[in-house]
PDB file of N, CA and C in Angstrom:
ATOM      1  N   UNK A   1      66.380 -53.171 -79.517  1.00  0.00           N
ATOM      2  CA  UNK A   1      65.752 -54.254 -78.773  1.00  0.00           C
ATOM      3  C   UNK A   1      64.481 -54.671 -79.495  1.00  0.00           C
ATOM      4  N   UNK A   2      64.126 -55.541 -79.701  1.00  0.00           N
ATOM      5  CA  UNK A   2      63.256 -56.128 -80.413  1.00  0.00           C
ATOM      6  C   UNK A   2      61.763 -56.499 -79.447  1.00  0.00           C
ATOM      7  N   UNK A   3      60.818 -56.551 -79.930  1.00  0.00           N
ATOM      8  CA  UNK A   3      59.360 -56.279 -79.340  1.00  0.00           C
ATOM      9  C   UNK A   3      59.095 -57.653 -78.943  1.00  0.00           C
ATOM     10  N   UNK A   4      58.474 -58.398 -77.414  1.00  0.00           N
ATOM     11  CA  UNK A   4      58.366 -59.640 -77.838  1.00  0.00           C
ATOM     12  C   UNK A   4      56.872 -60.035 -77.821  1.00  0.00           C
ATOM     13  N   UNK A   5      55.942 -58.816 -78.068  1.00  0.00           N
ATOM     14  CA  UNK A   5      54.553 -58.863 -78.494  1.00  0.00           C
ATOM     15  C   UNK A   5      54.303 -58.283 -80.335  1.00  0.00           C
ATOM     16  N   UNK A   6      53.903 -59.029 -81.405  1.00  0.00           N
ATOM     17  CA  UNK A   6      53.507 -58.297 -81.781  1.00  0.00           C
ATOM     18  C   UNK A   6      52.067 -58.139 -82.184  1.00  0.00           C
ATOM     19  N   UNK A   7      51.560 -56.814 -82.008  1.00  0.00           N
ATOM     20  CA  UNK A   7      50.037 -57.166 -82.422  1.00  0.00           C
ATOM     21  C   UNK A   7      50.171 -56.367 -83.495  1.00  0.00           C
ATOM     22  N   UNK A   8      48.272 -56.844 -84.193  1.00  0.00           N
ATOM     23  CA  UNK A   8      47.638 -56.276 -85.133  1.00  0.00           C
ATOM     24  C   UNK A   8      47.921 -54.624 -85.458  1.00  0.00           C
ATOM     25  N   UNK A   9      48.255 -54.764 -86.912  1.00  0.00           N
ATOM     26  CA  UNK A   9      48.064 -53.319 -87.799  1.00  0.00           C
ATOM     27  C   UNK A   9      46.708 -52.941 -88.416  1.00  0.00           C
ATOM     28  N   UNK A  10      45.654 -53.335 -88.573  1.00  0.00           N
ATOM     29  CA  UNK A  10      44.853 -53.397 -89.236  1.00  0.00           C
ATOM     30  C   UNK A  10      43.432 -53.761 -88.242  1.00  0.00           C
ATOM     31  N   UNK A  11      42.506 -53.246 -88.741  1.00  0.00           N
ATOM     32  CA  UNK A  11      41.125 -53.614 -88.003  1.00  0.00           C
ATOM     33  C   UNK A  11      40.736 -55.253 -88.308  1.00  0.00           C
ATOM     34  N   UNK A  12      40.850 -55.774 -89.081  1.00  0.00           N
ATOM     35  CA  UNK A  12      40.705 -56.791 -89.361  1.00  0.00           C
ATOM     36  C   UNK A  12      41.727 -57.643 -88.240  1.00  0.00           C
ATOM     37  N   UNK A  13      42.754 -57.395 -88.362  1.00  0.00           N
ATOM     38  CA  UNK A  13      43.692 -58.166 -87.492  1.00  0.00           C
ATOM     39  C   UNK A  13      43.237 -58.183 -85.929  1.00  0.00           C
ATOM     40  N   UNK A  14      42.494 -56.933 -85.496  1.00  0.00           N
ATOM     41  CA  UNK A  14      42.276 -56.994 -84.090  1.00  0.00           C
ATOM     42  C   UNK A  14      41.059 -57.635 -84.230  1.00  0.00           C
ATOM     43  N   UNK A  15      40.103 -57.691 -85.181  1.00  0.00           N
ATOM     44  CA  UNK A  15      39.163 -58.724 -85.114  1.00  0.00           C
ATOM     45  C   UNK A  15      39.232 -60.013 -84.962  1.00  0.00           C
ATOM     46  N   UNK A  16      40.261 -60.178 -85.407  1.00  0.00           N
ATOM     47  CA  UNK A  16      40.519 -61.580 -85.248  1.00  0.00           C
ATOM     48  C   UNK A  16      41.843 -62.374 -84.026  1.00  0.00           C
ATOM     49  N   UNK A  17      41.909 -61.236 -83.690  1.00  0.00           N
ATOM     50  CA  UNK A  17      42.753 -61.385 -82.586  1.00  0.00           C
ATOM     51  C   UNK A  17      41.658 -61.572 -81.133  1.00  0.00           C
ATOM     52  N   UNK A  18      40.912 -60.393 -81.044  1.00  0.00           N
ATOM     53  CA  UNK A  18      39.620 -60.885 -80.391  1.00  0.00           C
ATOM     54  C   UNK A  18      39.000 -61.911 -80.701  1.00  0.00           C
ATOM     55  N   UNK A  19      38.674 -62.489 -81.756  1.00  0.00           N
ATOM     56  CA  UNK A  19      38.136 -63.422 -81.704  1.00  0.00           C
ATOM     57  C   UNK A  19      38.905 -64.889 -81.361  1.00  0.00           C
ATOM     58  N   UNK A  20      40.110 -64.821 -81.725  1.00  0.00           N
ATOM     59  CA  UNK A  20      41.354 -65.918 -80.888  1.00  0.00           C
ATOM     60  C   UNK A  20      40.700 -66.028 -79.429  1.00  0.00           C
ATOM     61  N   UNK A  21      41.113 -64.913 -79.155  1.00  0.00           N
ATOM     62  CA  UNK A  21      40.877 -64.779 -77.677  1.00  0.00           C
ATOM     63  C   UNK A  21      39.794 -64.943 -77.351  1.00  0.00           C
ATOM     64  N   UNK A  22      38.538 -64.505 -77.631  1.00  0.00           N
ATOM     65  CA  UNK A  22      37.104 -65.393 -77.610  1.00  0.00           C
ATOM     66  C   UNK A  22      36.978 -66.793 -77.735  1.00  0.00           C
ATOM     67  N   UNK A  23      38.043 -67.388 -78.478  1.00  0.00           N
ATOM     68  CA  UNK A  23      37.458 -68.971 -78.144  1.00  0.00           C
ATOM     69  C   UNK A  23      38.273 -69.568 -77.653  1.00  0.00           C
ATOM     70  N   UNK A  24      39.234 -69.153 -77.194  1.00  0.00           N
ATOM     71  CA  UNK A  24      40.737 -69.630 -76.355  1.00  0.00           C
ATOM     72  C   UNK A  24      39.671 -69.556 -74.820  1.00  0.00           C
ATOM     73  N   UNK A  25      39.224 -68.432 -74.333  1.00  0.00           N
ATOM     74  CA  UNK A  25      38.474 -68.060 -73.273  1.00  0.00           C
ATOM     75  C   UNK A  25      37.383 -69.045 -73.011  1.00  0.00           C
ATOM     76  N   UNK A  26      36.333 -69.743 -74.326  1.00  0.00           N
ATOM     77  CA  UNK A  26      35.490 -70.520 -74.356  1.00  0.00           C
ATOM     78  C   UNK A  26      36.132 -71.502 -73.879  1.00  0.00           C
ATOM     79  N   UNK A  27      37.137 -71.970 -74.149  1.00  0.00           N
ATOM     80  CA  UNK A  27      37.739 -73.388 -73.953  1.00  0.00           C
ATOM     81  C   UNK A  27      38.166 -73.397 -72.484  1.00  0.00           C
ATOM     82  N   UNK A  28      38.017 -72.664 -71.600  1.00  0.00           N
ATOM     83  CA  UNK A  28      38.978 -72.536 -70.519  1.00  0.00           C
ATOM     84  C   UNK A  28      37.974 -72.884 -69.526  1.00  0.00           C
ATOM     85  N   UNK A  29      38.738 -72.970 -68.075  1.00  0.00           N
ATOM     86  CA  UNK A  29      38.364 -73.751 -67.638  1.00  0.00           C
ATOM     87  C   UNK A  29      36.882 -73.299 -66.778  1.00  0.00           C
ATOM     88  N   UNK A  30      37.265 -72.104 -66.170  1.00  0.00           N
ATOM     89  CA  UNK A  30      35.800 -70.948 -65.570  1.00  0.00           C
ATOM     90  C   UNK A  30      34.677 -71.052 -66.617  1.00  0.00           C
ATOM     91  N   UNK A  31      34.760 -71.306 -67.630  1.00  0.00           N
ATOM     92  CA  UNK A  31      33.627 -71.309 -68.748  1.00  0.00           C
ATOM     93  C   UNK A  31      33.207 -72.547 -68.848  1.00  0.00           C
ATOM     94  N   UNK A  32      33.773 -73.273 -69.032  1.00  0.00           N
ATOM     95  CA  UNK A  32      33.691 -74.786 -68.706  1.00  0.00           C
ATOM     96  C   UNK A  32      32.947 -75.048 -67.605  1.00  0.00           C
ATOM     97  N   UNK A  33      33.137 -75.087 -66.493  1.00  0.00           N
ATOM     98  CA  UNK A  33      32.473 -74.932 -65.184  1.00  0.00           C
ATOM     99  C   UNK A  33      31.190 -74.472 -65.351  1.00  0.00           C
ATOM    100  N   UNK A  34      30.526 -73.438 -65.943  1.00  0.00           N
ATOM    101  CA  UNK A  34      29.589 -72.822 -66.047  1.00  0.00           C
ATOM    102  C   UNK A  34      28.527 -74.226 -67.358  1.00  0.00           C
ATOM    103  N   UNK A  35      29.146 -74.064 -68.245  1.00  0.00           N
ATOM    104  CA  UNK A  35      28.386 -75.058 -69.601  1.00  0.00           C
ATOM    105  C   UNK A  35      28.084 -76.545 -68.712  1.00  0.00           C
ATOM    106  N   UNK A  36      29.099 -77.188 -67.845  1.00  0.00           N
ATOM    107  CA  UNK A  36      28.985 -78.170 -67.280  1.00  0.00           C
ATOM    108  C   UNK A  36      27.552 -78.295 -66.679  1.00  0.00           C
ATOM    109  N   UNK A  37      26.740 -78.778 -67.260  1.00  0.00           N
ATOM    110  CA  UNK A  37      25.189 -78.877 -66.167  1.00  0.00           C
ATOM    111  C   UNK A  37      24.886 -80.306 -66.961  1.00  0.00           C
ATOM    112  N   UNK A  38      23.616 -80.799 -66.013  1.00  0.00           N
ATOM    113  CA  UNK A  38      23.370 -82.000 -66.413  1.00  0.00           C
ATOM    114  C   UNK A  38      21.856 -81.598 -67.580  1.00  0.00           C
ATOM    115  N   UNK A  39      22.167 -81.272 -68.962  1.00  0.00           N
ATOM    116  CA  UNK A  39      21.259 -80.522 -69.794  1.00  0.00           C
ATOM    117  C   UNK A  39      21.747 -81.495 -71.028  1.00  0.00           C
ATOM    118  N   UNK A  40      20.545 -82.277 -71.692  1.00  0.00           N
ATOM    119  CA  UNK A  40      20.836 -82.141 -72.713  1.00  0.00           C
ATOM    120  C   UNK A  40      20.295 -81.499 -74.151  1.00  0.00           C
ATOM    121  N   UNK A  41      21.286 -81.359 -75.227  1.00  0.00           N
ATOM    122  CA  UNK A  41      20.701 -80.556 -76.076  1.00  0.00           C
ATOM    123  C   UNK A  41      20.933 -81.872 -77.204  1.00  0.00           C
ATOM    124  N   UNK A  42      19.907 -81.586 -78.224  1.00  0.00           N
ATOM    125  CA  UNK A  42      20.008 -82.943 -79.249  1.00  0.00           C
ATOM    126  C   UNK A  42      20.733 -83.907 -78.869  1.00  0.00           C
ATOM    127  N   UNK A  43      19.917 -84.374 -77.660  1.00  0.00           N
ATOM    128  CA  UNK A  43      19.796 -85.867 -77.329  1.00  0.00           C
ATOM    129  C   UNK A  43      21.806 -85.586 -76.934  1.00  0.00           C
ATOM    130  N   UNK A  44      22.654 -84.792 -76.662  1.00  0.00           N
ATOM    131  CA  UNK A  44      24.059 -84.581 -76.133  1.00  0.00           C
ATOM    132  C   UNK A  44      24.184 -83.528 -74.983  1.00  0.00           C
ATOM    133  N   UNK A  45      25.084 -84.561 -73.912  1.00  0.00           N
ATOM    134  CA  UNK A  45      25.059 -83.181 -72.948  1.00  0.00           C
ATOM    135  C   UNK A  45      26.002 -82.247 -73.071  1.00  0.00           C
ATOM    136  N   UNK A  46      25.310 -81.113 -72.629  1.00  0.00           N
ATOM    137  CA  UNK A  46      25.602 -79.682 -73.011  1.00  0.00           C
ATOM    138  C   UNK A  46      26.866 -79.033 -73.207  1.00  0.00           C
ATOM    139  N   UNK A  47      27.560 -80.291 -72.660  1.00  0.00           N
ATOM    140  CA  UNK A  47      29.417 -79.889 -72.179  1.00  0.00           C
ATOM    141  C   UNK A  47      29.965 -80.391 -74.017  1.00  0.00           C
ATOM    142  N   UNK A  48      29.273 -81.699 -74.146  1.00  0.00           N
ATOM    143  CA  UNK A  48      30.177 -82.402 -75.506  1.00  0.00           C
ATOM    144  C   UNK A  48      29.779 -80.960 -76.593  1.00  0.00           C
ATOM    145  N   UNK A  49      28.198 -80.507 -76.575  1.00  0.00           N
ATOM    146  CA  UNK A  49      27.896 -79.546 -77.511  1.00  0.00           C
ATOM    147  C   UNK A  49      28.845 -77.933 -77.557  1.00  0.00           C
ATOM    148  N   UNK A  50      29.058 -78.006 -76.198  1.00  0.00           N
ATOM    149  CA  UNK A  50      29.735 -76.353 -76.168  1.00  0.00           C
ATOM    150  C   UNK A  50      31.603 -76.993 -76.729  1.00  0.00           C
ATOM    151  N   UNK A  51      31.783 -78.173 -76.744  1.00  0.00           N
ATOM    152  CA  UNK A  51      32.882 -78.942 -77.083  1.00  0.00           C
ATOM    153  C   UNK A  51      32.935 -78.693 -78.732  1.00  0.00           C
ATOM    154  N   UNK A  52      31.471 -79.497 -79.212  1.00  0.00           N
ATOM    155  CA  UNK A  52      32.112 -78.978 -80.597  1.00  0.00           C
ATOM    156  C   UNK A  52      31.539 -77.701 -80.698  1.00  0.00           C
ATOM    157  N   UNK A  53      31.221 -76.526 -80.284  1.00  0.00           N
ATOM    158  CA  UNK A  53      31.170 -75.369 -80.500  1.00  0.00           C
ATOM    159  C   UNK A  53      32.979 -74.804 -80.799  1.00  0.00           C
ATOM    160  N   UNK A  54      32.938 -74.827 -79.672  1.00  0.00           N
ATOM    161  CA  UNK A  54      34.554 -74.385 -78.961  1.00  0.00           C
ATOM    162  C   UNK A  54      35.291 -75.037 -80.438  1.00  0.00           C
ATOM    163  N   UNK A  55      35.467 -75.941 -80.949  1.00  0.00           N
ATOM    164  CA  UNK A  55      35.975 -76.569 -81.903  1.00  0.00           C
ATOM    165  C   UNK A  55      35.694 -75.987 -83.510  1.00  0.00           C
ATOM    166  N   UNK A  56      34.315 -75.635 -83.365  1.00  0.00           N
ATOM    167  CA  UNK A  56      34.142 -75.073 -85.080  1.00  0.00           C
ATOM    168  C   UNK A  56      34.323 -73.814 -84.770  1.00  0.00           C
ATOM    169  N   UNK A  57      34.004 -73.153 -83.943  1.00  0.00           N
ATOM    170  CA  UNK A  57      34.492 -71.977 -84.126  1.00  0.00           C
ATOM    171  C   UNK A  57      35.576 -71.299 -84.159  1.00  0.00           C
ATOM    172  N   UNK A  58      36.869 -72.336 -83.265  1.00  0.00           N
ATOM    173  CA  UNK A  58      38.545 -72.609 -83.759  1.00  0.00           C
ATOM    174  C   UNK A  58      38.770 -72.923 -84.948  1.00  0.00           C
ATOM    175  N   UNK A  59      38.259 -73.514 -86.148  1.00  0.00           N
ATOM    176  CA  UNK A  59      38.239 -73.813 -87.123  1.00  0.00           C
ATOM    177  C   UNK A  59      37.840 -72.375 -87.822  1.00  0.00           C
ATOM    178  N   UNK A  60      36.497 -72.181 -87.552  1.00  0.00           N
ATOM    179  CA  UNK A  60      35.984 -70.975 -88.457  1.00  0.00           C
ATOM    180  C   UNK A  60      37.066 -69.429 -88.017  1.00  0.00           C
ATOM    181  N   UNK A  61      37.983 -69.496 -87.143  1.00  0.00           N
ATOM    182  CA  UNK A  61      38.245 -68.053 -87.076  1.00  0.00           C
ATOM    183  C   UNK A  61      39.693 -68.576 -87.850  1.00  0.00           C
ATOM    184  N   UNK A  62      40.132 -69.608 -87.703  1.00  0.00           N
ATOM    185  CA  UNK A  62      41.667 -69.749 -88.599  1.00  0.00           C
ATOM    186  C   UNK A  62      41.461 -69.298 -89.877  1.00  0.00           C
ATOM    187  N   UNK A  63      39.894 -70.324 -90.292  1.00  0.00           N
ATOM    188  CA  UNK A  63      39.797 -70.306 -91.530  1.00  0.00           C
ATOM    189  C   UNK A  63      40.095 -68.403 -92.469  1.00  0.00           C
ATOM    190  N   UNK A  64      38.818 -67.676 -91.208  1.00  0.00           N
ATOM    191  CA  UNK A  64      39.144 -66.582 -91.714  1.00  0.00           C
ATOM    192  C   UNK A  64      40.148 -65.902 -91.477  1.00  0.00           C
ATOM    193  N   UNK A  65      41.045 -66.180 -90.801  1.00  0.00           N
ATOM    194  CA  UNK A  65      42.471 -65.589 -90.966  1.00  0.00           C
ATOM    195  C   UNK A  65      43.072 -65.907 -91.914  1.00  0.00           C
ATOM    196  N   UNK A  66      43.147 -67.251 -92.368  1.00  0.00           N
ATOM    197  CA  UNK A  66      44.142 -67.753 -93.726  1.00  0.00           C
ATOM    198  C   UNK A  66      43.694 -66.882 -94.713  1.00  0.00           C
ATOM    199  N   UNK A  67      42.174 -66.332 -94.994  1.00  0.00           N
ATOM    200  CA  UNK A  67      41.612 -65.679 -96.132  1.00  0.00           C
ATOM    201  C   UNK A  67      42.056 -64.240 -96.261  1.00  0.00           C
ATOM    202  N   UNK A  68      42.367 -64.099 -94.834  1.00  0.00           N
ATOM    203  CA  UNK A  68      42.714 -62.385 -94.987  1.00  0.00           C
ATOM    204  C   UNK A  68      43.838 -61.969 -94.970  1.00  0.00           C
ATOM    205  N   UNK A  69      44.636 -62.944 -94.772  1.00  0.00           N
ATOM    206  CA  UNK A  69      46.163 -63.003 -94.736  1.00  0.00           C
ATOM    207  C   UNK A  69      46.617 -63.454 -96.295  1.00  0.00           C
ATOM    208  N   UNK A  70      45.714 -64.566 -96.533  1.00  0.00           N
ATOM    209  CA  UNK A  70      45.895 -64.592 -98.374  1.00  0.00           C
ATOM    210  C   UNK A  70      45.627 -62.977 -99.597  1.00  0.00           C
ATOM    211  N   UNK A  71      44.548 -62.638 -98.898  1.00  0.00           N
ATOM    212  CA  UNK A  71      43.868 -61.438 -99.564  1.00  0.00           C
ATOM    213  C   UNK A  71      45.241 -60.258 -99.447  1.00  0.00           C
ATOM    214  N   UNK A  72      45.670 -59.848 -98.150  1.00  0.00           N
ATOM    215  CA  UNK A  72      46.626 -59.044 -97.763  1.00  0.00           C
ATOM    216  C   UNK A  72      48.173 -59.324 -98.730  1.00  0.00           C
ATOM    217  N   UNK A  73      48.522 -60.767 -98.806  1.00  0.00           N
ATOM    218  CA  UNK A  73      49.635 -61.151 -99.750  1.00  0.00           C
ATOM    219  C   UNK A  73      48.961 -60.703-101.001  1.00  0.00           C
ATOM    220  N   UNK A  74      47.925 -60.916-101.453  1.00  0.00           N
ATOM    221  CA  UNK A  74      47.693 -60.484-102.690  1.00  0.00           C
ATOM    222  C   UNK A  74      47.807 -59.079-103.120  1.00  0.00           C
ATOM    223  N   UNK A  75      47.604 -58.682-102.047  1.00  0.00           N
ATOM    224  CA  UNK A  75      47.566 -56.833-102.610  1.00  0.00           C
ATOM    225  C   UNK A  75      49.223 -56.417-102.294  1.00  0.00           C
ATOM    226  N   UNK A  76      50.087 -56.754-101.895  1.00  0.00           N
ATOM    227  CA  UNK A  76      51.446 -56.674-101.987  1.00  0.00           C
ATOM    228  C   UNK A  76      52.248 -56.853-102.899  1.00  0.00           C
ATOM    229  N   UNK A  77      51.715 -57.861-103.954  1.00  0.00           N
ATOM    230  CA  UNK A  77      52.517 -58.006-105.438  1.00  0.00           C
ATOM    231  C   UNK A  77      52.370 -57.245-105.938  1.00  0.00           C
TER     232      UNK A  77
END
């Protein structure tokens, strides 16, 4: 029977599996609720800023997955 979770082998992998889940969690909606105030930060309210937060930091954790998943193929040849 085949597994229909699979997780991380490696410390790195659960790092970044937590960190998925850290900004999957940012984006949601109880967190949302909370950032929602009438605040602004550089002249933007606080919701658009935690918006592109939530956004580069989806960016920055792929990024470092593609690197460690490249690095990992490399040491396999």
């Amino acid at each position: 029977m085949s597994r229909l979770v699979v997780l991380p082998t490696s410390r790195a992998g659960w790092a970044l599996l937590i960190a998925f889940i850290a900004v999957v969690a940012a984006g949601i909606w109880p967190v949302i609720g909370w950032v929602n105030r009438n605040i602004l930060v550089f002249g933007l309210p606080l919701l658009v800023v935690w918006s592109y937060v939530v956004i580069f930091a989806c960016f920055a954790v792929m990024l470092i997955a593609n690197r460690v998943l490249e690095s990992k193929e490399d040491h396999h040849d």
